[in-house]
Protein backbone atom coordinates (compact mmCIF):
# COMPACT_ATOMS: atom_id res chain seq x y z
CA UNK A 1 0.00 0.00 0.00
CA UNK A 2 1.39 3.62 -1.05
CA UNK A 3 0.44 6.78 0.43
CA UNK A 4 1.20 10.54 -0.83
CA UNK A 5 0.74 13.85 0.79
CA UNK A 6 1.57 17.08 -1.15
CA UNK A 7 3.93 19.87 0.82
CA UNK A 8 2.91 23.11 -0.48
CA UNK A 9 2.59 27.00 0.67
CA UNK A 10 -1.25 27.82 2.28
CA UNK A 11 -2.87 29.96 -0.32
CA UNK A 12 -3.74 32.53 2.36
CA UNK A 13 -0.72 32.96 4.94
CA UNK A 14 1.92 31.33 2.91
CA UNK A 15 3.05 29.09 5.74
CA UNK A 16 4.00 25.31 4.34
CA UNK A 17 1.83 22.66 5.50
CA UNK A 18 1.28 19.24 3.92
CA UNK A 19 -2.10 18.06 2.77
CA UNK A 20 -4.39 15.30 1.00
CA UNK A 21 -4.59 17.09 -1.99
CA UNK A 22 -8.02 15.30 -2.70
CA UNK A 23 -9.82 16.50 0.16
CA UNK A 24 -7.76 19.54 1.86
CA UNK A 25 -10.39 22.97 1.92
CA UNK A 26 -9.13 25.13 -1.41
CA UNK A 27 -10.76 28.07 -3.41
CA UNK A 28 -10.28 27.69 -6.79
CA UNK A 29 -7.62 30.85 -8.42
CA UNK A 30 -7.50 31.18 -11.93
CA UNK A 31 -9.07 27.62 -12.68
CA UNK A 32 -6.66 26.32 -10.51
CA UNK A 33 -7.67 24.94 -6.45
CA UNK A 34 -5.30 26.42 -4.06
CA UNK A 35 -4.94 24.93 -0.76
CA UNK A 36 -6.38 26.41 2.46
CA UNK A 37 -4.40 25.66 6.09
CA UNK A 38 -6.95 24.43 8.84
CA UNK A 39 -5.57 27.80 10.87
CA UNK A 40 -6.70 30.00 7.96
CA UNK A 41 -9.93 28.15 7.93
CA UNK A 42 -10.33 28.30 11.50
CA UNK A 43 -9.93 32.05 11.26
CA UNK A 44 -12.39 32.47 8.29
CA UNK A 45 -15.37 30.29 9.58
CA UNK A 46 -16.58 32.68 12.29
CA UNK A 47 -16.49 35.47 9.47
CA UNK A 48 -18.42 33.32 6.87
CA UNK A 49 -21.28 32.91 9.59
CA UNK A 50 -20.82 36.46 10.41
CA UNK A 51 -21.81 37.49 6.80
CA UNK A 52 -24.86 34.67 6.43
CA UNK A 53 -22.15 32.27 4.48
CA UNK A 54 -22.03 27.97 5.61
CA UNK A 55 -19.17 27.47 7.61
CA UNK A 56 -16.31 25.04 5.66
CA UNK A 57 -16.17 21.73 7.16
CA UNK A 58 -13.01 20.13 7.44
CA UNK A 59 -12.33 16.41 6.21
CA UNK A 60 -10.99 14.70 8.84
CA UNK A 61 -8.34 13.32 6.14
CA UNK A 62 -7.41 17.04 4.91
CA UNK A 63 -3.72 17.09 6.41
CA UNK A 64 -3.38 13.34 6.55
CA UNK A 65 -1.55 11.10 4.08
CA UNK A 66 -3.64 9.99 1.19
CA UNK A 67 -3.70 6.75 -0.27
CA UNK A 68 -2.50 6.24 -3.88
């Protein structure tokens, strides 16, 4: 059995993380999904109910390995 996980920049604050690039949160930029940080969702969510918007749920396999 093989597993991946991408290591990439968060869209929002920059900071690297690694991620399940099949289920991490991501808006898409250009046609292209950029990945979203659980912190920089976590800071987001109470805005999006703020303004009347879902909160975004977070897989629980977001920022775990995926398998291939």
């Amino acid at each position: 059995m093989a597993y991946m996980m991408i290591m990439g920049p968060c869209y929002c604050c920059k900071q690297l993380m690694s991620y399940n690039p099949n289920t991490v949160p991501s808006i898409p930029i250009d046609g292209v999904r950029q990945a979203i940080c659980r912190t920089c969702i976590e800071v987001a969510n109470p805005k999006r109910i703020e303004n009347g918007l879902p909160p975004v749920v977070i897989d629980p396999t977001a920022y775990e390995p995926a398998e291939c």
